[in-house]
N, C-alpha and C. Protein backbone atom coordinates (compact mmCIF):
# COMPACT_ATOMS: atom_id res chain seq x y z
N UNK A 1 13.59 -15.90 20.49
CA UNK A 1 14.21 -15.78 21.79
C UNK A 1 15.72 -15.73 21.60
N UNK A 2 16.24 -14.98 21.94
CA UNK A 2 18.00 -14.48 21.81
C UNK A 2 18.77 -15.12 23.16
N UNK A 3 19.28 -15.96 23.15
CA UNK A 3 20.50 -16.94 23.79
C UNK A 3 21.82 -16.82 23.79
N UNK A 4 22.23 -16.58 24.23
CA UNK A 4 23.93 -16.42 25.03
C UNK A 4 24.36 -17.52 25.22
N UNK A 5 25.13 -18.48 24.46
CA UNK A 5 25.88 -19.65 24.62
C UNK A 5 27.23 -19.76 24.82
N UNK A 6 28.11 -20.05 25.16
CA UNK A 6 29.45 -20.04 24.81
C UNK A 6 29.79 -21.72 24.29
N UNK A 7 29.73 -21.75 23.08
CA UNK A 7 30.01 -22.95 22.23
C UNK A 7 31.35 -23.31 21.79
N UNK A 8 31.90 -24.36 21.47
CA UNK A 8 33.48 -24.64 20.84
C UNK A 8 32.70 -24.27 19.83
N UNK A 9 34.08 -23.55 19.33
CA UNK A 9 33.73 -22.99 17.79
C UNK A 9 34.00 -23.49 16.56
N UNK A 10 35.17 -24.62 17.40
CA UNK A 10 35.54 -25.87 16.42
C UNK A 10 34.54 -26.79 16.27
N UNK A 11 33.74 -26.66 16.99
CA UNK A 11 32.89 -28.00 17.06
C UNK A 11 31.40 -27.19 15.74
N UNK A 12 31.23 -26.02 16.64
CA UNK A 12 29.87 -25.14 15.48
C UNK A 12 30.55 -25.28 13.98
N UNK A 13 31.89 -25.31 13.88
CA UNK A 13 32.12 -24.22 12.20
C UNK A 13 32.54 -25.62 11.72
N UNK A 14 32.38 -26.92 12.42
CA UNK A 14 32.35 -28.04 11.67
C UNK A 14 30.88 -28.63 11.04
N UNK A 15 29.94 -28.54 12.12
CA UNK A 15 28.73 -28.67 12.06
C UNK A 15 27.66 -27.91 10.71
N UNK A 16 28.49 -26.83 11.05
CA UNK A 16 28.06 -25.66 9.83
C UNK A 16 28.79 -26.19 8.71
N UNK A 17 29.83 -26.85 8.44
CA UNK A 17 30.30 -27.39 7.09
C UNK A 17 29.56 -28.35 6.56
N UNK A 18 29.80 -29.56 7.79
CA UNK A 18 28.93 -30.68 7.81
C UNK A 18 27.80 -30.74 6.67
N UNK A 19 27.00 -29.96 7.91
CA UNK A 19 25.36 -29.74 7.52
C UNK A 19 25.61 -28.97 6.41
N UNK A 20 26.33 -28.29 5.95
CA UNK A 20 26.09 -27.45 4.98
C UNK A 20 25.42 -26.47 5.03
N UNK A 21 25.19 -25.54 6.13
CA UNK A 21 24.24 -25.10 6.55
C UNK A 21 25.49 -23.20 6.45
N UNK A 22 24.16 -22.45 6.04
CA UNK A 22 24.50 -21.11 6.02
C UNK A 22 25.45 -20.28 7.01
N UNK A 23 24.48 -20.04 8.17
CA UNK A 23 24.71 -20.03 9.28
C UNK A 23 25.08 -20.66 10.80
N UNK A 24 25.46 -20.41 11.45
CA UNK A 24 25.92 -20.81 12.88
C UNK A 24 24.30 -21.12 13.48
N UNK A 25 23.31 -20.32 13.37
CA UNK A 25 22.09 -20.86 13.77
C UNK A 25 21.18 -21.96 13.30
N UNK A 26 21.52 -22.07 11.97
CA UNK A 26 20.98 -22.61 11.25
C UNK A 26 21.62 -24.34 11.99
N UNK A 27 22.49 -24.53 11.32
CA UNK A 27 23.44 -25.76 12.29
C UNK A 27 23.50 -25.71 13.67
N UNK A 28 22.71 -24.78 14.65
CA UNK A 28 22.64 -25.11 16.02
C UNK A 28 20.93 -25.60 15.86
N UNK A 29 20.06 -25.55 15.06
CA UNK A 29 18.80 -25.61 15.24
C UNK A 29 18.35 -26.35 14.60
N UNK A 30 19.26 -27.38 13.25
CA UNK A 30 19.07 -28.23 13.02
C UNK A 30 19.52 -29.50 13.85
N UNK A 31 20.66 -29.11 14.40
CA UNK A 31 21.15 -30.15 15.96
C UNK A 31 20.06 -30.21 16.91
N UNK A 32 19.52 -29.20 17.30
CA UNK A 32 18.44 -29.73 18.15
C UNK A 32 16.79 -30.37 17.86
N UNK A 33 17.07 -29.97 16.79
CA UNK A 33 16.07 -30.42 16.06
C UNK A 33 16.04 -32.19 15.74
N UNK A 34 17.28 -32.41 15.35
CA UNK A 34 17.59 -33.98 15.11
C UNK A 34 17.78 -34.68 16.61
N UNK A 35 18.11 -34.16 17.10
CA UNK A 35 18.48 -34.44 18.94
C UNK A 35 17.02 -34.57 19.80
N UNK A 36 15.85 -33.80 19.27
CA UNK A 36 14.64 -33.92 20.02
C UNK A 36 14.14 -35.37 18.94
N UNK A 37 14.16 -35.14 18.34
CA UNK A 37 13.61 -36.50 16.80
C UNK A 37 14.05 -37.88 17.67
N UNK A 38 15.36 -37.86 17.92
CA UNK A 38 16.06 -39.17 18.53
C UNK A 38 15.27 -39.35 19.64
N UNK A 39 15.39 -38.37 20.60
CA UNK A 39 14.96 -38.89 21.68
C UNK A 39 13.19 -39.14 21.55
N UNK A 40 12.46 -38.49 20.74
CA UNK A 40 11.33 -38.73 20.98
C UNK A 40 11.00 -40.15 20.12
N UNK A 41 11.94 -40.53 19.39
CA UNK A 41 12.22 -42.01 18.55
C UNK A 41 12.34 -42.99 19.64
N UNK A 42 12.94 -42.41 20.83
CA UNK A 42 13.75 -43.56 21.49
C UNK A 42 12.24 -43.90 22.41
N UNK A 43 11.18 -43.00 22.82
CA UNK A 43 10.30 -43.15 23.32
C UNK A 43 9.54 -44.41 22.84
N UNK A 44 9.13 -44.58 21.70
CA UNK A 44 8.52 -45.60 21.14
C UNK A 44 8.64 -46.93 21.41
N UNK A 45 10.26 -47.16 21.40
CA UNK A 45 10.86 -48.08 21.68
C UNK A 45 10.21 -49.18 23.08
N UNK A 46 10.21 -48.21 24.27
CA UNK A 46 9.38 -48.26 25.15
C UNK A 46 7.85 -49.04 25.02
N UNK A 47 7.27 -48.72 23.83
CA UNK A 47 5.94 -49.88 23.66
C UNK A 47 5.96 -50.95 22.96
N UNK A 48 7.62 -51.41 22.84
CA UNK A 48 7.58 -52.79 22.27
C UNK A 48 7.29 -53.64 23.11
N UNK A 49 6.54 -54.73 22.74
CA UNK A 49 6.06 -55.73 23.66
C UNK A 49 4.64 -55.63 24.42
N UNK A 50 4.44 -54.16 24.72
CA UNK A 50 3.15 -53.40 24.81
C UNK A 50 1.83 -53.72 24.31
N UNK A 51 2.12 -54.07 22.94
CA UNK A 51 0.91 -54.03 21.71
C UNK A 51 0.10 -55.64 21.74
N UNK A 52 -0.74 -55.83 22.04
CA UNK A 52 -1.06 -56.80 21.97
C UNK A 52 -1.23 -57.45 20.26
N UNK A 53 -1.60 -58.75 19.69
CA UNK A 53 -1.87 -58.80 18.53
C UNK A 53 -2.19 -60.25 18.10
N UNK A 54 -3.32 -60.51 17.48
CA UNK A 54 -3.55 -61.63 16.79
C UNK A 54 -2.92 -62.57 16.30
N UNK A 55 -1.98 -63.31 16.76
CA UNK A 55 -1.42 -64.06 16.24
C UNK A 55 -1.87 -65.25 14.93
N UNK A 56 -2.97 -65.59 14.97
CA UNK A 56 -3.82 -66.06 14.08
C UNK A 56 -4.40 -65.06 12.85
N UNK A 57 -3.84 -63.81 12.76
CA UNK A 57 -4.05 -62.97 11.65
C UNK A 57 -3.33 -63.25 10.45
N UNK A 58 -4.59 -63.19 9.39
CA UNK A 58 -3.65 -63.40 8.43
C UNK A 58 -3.59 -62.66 7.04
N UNK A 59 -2.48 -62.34 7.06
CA UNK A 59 -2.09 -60.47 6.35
C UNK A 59 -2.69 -60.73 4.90
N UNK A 60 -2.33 -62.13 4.35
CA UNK A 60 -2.45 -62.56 3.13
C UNK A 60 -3.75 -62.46 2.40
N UNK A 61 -4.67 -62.87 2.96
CA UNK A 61 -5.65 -62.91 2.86
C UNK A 61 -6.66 -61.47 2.71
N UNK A 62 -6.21 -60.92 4.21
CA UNK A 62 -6.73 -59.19 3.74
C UNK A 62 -5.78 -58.52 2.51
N UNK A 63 -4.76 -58.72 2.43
CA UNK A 63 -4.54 -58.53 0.75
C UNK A 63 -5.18 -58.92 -0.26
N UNK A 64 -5.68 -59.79 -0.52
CA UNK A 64 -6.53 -60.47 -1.46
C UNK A 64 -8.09 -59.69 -1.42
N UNK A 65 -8.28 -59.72 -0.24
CA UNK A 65 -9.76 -59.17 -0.50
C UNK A 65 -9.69 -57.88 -1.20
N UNK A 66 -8.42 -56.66 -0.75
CA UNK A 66 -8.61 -55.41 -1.15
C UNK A 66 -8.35 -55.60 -2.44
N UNK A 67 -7.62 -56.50 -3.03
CA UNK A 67 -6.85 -56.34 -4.46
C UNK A 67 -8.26 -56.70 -4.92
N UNK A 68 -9.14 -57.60 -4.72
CA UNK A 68 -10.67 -57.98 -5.20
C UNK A 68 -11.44 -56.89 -5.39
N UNK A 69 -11.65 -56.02 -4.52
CA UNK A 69 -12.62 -55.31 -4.39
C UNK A 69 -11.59 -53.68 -5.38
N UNK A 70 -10.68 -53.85 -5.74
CA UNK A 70 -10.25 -52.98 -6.08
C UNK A 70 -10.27 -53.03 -8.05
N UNK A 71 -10.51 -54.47 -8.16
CA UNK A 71 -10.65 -54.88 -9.60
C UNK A 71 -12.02 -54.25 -9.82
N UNK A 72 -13.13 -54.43 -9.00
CA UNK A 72 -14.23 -54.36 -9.50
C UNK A 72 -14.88 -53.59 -9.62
């Protein structure tokens, strides 16, 4: 899909250094690319507290069994 932007060009031909990136597209599409990542990161965030969980679990122990069953 071909897009018509009018961008600072100071801001792209830094981005493009930055990133190290070839092209002007290349550094606009890795920006949005890292920019959708964040925000769909920030979503998660949202089910802290959410999760219910065993407090009486105990991690130690299911370690032990797998390391057991992994000897034998």
């Amino acid at each position: 899909m071909s897009t018509n932007l009018a961008l600072d060009d100071a801001l792209i031909n830094q981005a493009v250094a930055v990133g190290q990136h070839r092209t002007k597209k290349a550094a606009v599409t890795a920006a949005l690319q890292e920019y959708i990542e964040r925000h769909q990161q920030q979503e998660i965030v949202k089910l802290f507290g959410t999760v219910s969980y065993d407090a009486g679990y105990d991690y130690k122990t299911h370690r032990s069994r797998k390391k057991r069953a992994k000897k034998t």
